[in-house]
N, C-alpha and C. Protein backbone atom coordinates (compact mmCIF):
# COMPACT_ATOMS: atom_id res chain seq x y z
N UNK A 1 132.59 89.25 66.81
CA UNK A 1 133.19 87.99 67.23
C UNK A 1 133.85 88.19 68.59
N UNK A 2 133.46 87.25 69.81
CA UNK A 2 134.03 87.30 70.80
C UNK A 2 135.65 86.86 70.84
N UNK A 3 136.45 87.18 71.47
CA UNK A 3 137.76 86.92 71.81
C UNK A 3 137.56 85.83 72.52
N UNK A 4 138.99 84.98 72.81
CA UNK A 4 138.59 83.77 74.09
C UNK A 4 138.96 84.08 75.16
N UNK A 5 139.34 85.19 75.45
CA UNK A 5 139.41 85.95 77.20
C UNK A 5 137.73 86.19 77.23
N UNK A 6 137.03 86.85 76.35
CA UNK A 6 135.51 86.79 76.49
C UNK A 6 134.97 85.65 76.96
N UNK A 7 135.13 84.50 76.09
CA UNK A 7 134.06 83.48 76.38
C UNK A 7 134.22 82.84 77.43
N UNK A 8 135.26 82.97 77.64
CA UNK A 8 135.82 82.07 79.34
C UNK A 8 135.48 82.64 80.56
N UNK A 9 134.87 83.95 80.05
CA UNK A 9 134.38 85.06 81.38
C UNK A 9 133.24 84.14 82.12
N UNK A 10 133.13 84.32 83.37
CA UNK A 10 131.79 84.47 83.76
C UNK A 10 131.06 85.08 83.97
N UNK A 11 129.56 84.87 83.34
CA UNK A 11 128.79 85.46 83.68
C UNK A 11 128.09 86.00 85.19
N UNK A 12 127.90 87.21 85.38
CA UNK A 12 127.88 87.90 86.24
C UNK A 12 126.36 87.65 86.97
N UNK A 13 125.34 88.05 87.82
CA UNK A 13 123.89 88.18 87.79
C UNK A 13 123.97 89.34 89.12
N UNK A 14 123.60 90.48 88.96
CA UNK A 14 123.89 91.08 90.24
C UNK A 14 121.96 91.29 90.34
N UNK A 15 121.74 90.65 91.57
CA UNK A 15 120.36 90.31 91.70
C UNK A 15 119.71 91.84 92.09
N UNK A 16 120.40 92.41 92.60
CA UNK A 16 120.08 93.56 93.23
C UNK A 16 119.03 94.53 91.83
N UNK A 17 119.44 94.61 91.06
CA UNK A 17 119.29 95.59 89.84
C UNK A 17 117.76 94.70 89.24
N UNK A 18 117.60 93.05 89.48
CA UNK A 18 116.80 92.82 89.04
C UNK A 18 114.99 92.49 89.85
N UNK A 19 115.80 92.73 90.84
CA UNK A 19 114.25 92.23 91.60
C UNK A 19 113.67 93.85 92.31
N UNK A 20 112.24 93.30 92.46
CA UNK A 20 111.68 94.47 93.19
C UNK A 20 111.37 94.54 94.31
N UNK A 21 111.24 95.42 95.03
CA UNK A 21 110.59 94.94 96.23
C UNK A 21 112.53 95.04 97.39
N UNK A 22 112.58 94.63 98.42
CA UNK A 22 113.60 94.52 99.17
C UNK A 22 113.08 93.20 100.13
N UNK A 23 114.17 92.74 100.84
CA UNK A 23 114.46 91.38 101.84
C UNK A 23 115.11 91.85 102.82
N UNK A 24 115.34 90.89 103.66
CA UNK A 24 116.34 91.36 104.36
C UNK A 24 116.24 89.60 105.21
N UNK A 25 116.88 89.45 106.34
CA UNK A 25 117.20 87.89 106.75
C UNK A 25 117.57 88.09 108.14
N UNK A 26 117.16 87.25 108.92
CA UNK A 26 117.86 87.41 110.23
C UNK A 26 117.98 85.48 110.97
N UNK A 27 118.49 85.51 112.34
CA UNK A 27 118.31 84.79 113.25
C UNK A 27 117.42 85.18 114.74
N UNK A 28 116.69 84.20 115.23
CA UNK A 28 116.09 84.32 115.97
C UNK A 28 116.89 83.73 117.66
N UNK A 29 117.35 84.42 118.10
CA UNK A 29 118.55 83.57 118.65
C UNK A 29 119.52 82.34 118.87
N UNK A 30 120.28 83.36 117.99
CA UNK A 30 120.99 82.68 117.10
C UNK A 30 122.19 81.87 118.53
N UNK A 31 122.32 80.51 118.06
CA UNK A 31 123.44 79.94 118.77
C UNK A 31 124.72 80.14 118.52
N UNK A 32 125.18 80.31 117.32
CA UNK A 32 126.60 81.01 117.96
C UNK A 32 126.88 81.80 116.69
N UNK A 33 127.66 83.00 117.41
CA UNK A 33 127.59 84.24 116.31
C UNK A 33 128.97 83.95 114.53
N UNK A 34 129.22 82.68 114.65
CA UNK A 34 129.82 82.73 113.41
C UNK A 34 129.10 82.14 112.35
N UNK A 35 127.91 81.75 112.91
CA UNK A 35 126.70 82.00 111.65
C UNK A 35 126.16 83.17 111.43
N UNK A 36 125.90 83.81 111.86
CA UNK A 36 126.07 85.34 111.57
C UNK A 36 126.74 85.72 110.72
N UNK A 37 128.11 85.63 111.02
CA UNK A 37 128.96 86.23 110.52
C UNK A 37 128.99 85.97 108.97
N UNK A 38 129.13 84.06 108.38
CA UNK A 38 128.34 83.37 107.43
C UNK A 38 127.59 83.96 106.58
N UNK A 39 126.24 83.97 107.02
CA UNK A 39 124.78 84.67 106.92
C UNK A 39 125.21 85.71 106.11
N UNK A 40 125.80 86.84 106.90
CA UNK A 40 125.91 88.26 106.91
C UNK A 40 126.53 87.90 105.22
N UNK A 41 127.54 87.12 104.96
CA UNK A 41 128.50 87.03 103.68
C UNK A 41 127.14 86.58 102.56
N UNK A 42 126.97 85.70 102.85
CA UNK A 42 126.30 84.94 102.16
C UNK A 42 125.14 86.13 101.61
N UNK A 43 124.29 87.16 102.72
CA UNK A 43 123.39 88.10 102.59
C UNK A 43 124.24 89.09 101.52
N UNK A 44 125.35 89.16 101.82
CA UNK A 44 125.91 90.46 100.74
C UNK A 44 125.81 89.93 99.38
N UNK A 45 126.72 88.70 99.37
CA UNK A 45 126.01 87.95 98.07
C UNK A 45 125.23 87.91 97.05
N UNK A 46 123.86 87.97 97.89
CA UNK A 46 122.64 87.53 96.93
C UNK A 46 121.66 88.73 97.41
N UNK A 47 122.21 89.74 97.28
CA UNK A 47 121.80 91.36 97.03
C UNK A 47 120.36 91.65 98.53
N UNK A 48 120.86 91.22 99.87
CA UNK A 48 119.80 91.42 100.90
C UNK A 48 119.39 92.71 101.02
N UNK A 49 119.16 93.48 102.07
CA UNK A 49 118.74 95.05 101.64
C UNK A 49 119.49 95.20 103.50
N UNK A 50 119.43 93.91 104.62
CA UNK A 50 119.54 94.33 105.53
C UNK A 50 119.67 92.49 106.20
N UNK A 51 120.47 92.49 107.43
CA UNK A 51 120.21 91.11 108.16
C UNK A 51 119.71 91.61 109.53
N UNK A 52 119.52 90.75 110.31
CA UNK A 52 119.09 91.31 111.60
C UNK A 52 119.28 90.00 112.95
N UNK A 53 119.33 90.41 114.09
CA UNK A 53 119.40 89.11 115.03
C UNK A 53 118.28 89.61 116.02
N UNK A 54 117.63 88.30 116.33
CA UNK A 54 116.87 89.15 117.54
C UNK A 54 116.90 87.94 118.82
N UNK A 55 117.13 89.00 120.14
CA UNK A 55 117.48 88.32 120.89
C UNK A 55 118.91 88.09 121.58
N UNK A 56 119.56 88.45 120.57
CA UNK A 56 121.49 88.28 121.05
C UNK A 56 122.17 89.08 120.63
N UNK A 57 123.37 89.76 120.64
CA UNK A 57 124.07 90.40 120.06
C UNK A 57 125.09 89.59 118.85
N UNK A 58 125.79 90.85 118.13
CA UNK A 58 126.75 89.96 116.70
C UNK A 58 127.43 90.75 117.75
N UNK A 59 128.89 89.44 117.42
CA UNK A 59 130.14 90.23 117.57
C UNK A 59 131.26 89.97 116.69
N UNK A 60 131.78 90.59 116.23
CA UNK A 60 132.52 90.42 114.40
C UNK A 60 133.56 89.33 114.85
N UNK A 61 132.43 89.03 113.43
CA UNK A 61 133.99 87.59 113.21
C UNK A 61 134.74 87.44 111.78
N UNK A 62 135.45 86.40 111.97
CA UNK A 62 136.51 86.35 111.08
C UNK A 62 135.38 85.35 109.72
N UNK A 63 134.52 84.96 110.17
CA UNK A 63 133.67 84.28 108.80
C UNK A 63 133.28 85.36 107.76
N UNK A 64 133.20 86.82 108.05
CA UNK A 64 132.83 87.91 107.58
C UNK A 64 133.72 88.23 106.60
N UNK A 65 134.62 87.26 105.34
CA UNK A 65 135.30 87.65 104.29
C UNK A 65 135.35 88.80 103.64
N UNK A 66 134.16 88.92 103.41
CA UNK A 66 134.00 89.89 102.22
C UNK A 66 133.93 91.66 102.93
N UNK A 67 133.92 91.66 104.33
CA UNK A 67 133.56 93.09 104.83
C UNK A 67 131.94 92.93 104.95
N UNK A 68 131.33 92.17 104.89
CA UNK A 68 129.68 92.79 104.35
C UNK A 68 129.06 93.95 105.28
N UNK A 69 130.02 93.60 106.59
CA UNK A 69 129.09 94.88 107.59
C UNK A 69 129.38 96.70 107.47
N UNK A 70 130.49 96.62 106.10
CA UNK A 70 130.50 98.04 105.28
C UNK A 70 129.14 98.28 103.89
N UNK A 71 128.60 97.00 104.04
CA UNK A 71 127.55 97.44 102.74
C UNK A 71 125.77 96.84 103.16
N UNK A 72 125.87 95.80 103.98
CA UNK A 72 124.44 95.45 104.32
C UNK A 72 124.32 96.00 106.26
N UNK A 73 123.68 96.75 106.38
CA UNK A 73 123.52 97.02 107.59
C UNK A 73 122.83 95.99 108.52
N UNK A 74 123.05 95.47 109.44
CA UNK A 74 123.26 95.04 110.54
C UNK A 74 121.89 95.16 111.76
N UNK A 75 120.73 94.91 111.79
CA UNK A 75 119.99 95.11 113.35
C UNK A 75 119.90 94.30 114.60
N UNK A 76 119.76 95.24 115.91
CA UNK A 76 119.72 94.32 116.63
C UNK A 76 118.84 94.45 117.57
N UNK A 77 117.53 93.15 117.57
CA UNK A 77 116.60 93.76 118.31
C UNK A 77 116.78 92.29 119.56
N UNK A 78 116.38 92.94 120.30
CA UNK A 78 115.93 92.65 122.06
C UNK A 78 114.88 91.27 122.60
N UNK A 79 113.62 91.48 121.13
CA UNK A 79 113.32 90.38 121.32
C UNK A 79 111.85 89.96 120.05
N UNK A 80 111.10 89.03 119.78
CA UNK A 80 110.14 89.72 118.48
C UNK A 80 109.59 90.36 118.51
N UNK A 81 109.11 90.88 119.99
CA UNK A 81 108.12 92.38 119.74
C UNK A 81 109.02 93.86 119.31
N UNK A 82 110.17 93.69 120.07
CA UNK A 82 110.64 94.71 119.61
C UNK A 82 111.32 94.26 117.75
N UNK A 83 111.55 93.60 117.31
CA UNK A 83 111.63 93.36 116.45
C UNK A 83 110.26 94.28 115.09
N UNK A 84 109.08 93.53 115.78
CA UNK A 84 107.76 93.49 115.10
C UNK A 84 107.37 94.93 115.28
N UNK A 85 107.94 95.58 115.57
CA UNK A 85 107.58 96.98 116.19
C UNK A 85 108.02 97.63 115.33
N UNK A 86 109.21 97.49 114.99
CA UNK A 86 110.58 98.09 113.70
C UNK A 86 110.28 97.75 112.26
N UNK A 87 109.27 96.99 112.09
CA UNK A 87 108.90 96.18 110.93
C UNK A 87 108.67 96.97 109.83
N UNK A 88 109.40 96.92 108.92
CA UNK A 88 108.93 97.95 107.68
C UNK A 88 106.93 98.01 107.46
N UNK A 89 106.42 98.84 107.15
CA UNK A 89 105.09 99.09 106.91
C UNK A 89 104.89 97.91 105.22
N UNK A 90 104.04 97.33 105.35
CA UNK A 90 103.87 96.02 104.32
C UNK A 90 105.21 95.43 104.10
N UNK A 91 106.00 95.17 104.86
CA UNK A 91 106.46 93.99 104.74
C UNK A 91 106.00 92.62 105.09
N UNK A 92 106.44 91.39 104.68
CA UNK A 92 105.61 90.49 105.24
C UNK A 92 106.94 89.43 106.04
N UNK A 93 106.68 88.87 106.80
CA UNK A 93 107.04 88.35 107.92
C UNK A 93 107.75 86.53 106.70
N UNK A 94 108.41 85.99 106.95
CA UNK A 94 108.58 84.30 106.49
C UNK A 94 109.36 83.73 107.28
N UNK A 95 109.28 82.91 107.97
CA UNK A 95 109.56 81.79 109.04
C UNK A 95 110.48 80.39 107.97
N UNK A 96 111.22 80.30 108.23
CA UNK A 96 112.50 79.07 107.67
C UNK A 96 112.39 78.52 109.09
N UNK A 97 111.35 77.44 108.77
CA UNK A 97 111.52 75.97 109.77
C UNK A 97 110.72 75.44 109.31
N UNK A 98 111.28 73.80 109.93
CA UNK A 98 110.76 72.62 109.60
C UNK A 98 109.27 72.16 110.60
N UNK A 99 108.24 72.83 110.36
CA UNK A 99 107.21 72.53 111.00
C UNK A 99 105.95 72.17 110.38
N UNK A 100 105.06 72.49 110.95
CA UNK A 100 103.71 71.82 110.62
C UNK A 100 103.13 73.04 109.75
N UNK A 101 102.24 72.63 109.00
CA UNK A 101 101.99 73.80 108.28
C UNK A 101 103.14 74.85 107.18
N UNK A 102 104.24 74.16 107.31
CA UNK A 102 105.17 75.03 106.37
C UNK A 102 105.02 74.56 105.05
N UNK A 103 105.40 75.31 103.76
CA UNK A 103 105.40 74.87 102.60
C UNK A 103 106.57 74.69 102.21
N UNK A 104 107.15 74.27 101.33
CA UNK A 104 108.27 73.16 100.52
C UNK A 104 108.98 74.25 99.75
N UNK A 105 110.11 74.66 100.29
CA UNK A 105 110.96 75.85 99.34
C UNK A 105 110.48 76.15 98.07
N UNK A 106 110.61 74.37 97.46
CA UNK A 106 110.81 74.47 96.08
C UNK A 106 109.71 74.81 95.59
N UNK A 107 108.25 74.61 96.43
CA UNK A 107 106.99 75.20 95.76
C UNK A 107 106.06 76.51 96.13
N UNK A 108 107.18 77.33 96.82
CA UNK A 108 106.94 78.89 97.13
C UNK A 108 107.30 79.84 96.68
N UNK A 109 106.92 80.73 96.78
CA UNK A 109 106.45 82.14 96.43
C UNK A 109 106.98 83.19 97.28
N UNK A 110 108.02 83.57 97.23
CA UNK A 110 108.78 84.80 97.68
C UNK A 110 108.04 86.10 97.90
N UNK A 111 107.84 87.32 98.36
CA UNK A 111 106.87 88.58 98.82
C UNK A 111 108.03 89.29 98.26
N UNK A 112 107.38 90.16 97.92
CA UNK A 112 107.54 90.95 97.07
C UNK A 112 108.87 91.80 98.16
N UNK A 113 108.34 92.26 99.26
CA UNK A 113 109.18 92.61 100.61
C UNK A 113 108.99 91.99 101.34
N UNK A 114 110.01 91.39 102.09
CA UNK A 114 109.98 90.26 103.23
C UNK A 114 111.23 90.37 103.95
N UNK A 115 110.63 89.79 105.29
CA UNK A 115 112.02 89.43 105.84
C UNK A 115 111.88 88.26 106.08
N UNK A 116 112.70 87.35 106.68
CA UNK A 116 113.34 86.10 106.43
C UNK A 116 114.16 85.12 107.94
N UNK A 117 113.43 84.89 108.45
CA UNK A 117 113.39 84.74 110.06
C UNK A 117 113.70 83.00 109.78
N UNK A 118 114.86 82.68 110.29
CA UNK A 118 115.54 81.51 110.81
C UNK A 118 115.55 81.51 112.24
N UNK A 119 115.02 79.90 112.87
CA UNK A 119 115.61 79.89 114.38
C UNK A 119 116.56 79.11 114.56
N UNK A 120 117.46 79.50 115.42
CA UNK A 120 118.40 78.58 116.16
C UNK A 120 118.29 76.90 115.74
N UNK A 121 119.44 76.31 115.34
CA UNK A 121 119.69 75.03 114.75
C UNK A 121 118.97 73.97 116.27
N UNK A 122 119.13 74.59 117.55
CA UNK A 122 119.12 73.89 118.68
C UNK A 122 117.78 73.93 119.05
N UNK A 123 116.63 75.17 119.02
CA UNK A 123 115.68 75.64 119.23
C UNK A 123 114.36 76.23 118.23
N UNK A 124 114.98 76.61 117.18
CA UNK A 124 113.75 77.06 116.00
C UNK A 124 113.48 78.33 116.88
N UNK A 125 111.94 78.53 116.30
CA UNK A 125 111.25 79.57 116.44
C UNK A 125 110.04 78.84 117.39
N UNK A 126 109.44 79.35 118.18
CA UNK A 126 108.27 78.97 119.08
C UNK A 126 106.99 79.12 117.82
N UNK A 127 106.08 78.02 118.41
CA UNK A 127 105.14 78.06 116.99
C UNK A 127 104.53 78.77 117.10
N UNK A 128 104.10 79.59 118.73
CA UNK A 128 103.06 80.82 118.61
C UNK A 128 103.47 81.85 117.88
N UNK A 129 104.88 81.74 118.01
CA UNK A 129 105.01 83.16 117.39
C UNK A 129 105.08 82.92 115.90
N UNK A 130 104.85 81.88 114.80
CA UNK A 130 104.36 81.85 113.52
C UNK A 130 103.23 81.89 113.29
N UNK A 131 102.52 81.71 114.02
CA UNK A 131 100.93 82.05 113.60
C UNK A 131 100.77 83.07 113.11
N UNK A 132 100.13 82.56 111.93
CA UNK A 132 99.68 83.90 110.67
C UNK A 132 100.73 84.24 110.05
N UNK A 133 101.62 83.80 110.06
CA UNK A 133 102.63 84.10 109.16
C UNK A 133 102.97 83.21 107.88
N UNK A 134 103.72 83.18 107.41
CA UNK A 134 104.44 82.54 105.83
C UNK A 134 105.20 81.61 106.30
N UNK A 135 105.41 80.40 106.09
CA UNK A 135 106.35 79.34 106.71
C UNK A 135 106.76 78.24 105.43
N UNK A 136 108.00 78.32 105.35
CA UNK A 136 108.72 77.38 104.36
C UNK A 136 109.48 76.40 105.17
N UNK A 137 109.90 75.90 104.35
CA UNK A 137 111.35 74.72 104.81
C UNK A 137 111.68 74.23 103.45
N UNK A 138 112.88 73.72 104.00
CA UNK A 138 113.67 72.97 103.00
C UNK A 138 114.00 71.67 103.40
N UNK A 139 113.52 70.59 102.15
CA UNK A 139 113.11 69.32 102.86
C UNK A 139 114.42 68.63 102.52
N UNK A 140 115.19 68.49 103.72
CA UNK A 140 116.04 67.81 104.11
C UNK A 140 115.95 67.16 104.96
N UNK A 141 116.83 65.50 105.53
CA UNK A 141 116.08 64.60 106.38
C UNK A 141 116.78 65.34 107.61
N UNK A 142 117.35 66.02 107.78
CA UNK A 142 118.22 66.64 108.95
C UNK A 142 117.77 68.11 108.82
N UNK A 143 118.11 68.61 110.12
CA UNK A 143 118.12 69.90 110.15
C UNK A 143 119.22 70.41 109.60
N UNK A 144 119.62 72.03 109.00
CA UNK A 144 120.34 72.61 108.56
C UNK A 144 121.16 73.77 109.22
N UNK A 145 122.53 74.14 108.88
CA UNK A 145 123.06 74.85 109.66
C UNK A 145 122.45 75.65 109.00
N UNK A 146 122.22 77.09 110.31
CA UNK A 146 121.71 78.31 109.86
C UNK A 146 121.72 79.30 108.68
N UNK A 147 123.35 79.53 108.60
CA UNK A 147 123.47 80.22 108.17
C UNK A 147 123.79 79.58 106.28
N UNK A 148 123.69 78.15 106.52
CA UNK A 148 123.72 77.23 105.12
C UNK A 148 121.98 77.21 104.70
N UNK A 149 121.65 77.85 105.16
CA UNK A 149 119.14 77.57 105.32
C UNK A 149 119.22 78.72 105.17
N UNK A 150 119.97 79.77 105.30
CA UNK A 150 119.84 81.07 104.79
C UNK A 150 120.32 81.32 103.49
N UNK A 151 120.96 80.40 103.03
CA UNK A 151 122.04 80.72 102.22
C UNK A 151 120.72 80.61 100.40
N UNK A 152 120.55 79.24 101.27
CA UNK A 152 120.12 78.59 100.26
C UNK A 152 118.36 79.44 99.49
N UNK A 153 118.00 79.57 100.87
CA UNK A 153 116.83 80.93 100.80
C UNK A 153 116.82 81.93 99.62
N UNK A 154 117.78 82.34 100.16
CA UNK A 154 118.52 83.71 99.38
C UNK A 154 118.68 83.14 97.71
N UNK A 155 119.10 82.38 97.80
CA UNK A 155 119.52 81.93 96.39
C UNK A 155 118.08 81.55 95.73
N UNK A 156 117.46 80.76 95.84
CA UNK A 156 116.42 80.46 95.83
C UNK A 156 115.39 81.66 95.36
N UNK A 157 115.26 82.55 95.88
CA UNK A 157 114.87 83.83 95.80
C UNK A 157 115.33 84.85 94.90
N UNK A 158 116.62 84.80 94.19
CA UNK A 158 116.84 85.18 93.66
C UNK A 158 116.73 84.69 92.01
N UNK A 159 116.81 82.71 92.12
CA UNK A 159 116.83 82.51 90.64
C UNK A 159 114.96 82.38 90.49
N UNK A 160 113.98 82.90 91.54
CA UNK A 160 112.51 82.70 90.75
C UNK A 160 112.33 84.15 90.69
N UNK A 161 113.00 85.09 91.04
CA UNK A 161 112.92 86.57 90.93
C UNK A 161 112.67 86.84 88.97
């Protein structure tokens, strides 16, 4: 028989222990670094393996509650080639924007290893550089703050895991 300090607990889900494979999430120059900072929380969260920016530098901010840049490491690449260069061996590439050819959050399919490429709320991602790649969105009549389109990703990913 449970106690009622038990039942009032919440239940826990530490995603990390249950999925296979690794993620990781970034911005594609990113407009201003306290989505990052966001992101970065939000990434510790929902068990990322790594975030990344490409194109700009992070510089620590105070959105960073939890510490996350003591437990999810941090990259910073120069631009997507150097990015694409660093690329884990079979990982697969997924694009978060609202474009042509993207599929509907709610009716996709997560990779097993992936990373997780958001562009800029002001700019996106250039469409050449999605070609051949994995492209979602989340159908909202507005665009989304970054690091709230990451958030939701992540989560997402974790309850079809």
């Amino acid at each position: 028989m449970l106690g009622i300090s038990e039942i009032n607990m919440p239940q826990t889900n530490d995603t990390r222990k249950k999925m296979r494979g690794y993620f990781g999430i970034g911005v594609y120059h990113p407009k201003t670094t306290e989505n990052i900072g966001t992101l970065w929380r939000s990434a510790h969260n929902f068990g990322a393996d790594f975030i990344f920016t490409i194109g700009h530098r992070y510089r620590k901010q105070a959105s960073d509650t939890t510490k996350a840049s003591r437990h999810v490491p941090l990259y910073e690449y120069e631009s997507m080639e150097d990015f694409k260069k660093h690329l884990p061996n079979g990982c697969q590439i997924v694009f978060i924007e609202q474009t042509q050819g993207a599929r509907d959050l709610k009716d996709s399919n997560h990779p097993e290893s992936a990373v997780y490429i958001l562009g800029a709320e002001d700019y996106g991602v250039p469409e050449e550089m999605m070609v051949g790649h994995q492209k979602i969105f989340i159908d909202t009549p507005m665009c989304l703050n970054v690091a709230v389109a990451g958030s939701i990703v992540m989560y997402d990913r974790s309850v079809k895991s």
